[in-house]
Protein backbone atom coordinates (compact mmCIF):
# COMPACT_ATOMS: atom_id res chain seq x y z
CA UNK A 1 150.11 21.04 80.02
CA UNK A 2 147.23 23.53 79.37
CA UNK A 3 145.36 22.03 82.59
CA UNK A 4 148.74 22.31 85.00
CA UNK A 5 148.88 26.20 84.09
CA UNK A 6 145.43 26.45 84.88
CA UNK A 7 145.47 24.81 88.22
CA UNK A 8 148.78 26.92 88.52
CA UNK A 9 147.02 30.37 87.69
CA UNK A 10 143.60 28.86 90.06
CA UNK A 11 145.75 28.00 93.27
CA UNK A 12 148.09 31.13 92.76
CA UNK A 13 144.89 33.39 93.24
CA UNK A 14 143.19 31.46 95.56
CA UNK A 15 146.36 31.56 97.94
CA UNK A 16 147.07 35.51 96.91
CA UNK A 17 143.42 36.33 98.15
CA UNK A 18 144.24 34.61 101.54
CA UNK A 19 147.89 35.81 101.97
CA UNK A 20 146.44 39.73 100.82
CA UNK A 21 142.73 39.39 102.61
CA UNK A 22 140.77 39.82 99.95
CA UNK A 23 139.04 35.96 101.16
CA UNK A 24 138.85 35.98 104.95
CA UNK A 25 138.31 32.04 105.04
CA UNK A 26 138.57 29.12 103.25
CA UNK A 27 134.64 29.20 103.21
CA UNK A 28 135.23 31.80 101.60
CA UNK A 29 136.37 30.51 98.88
CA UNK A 30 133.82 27.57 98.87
CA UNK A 31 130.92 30.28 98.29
CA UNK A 32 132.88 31.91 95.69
CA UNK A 33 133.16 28.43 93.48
CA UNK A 34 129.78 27.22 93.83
CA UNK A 35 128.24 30.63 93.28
CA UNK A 36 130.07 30.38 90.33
CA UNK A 37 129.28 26.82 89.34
CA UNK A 38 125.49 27.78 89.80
CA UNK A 39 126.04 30.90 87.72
CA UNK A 40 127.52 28.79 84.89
CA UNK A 41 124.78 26.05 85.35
CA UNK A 42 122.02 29.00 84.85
CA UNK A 43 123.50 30.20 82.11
CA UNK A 44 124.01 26.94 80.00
CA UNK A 45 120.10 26.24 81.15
CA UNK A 46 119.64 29.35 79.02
CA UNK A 47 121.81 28.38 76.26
CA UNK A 48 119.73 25.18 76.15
CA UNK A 49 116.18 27.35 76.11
CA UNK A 50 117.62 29.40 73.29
CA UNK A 51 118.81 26.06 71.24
CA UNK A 52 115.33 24.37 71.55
CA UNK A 53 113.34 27.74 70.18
CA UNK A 54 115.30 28.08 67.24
CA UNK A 55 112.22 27.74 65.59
CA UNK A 56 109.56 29.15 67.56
CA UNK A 57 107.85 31.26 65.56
CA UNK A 58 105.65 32.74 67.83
CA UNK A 59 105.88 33.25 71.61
CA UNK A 60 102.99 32.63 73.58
CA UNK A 61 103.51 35.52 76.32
CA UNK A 62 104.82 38.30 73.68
CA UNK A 63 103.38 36.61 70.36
CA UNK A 64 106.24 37.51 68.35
CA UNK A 65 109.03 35.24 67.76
CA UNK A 66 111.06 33.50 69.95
CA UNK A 67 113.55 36.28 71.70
CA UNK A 68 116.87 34.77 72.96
CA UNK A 69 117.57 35.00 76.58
CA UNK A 70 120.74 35.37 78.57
CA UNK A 71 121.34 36.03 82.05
CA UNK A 72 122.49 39.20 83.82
CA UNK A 73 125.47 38.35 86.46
CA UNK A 74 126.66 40.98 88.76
CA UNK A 75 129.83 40.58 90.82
CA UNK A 76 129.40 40.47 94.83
CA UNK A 77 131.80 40.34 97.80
CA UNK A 78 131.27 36.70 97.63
CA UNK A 79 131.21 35.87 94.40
CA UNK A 80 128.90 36.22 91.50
CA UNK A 81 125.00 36.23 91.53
CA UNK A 82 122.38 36.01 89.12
CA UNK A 83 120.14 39.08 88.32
CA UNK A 84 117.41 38.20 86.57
CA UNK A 85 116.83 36.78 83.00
CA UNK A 86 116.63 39.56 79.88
CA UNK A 87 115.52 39.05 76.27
CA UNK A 88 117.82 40.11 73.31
CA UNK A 89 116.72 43.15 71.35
CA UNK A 90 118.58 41.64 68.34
CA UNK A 91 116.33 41.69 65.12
CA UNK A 92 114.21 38.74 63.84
CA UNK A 93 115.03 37.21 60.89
CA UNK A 94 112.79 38.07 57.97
CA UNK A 95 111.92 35.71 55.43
CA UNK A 96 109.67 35.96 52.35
CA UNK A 97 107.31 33.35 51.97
CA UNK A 98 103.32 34.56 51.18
CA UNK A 99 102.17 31.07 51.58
CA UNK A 100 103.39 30.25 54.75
CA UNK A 101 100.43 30.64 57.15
CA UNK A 102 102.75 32.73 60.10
CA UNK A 103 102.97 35.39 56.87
CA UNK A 104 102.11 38.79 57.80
CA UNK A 105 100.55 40.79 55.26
CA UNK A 106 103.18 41.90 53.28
CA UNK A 107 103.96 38.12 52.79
CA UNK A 108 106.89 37.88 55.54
CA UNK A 109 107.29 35.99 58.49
CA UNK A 110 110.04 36.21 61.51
CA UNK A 111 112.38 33.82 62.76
CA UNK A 112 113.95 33.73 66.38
CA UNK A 113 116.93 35.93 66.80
CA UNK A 114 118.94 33.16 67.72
CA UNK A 115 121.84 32.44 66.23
CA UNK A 116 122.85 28.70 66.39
CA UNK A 117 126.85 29.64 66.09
CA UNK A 118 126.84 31.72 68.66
CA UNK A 119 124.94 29.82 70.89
CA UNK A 120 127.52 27.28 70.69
CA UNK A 121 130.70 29.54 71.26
CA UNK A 122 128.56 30.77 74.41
CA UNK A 123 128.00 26.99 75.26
CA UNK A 124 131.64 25.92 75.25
CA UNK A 125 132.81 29.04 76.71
CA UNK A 126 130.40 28.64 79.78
CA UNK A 127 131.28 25.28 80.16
CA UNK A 128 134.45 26.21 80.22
CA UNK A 129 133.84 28.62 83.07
CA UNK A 130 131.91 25.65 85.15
CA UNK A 131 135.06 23.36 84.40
CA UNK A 132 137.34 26.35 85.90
CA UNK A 133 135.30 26.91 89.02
CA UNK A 134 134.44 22.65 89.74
CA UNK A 135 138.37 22.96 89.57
CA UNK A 136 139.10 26.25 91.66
CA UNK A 137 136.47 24.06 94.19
CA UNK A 138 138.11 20.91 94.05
CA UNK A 139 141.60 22.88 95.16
CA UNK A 140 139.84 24.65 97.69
CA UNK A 141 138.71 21.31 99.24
CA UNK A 142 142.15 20.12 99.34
CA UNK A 143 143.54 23.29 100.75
CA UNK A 144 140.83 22.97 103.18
CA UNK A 145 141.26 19.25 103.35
CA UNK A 146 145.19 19.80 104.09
CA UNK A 147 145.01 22.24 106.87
CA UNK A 148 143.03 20.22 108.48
CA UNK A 149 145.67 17.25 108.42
CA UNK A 150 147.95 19.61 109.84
CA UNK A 151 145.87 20.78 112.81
CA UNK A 152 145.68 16.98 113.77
């Protein structure tokens, strides 16, 4: 039932964007799904980076810890587009341990700020996102697909 609303609330704004000319052709649309399916790939790519340096202990290019990344979207006219990568500003964790050789010398060391939970909420809620717009695409194609049965 969940899906049908979906596709309800997906085809209701692809076919108010036509009717008010916000989307001047169904290509369009097309541009505006896949920019969003490659926005939603990127970020899950990220999501994956952060998951496999949980614990990365030190960076090679900054030498602190692992920082987590996430990417920086910006709406366009046809669609969404992909800014450019940043690094979290979170805190590190910080863990006593004077034996542990990554010890500074106050006898702490730092993990990643990366927070497994979250990472997992941002994982199913992006994938989410690239269901949505593989689904907004699919419609489009049949829209697309549909007028051009009728122009026959």
């Amino acid at each position: 039932m969940m899906v049908v609303y979906k596709m309800f609330i997906l085809v209701f704004f692809l076919i108010s964007s036509v009717i008010y000319g916000q989307l001047s052709t169904l290509e369009d649309a097309f541009q505006i799904n896949m920019s969003g399916i490659i926005a939603q790939r990127f970020k899950m790519t990220l999501v994956a980076e952060n998951v496999a340096n949980l614990m990365t202990l030190k960076d090679e290019e900054t030498g602190l810890p692992y920082q987590k990344k996430y990417a920086v979207l910006e709406a366009s006219d046809v669609g969404v587009k992909v800014m450019g990568v940043e690094r979290s500003t979170e805190p590190f964790g910080r863990y006593f341990d004077p034996a542990a050789p990554q010890s500074d010398e106050n006898g702490y060391f730092y993990l990643p700020n990366v927070n497994m939970p979250n990472e997992m909420i941002t994982l199913k809620h992006t994938e989410a996102m690239y269901e949505a717009n593989v689904n907004a695409f699919k419609l489009t194609k049949a829209m697309f697909q549909s007028t051009i049965e009728l122009l026959k």
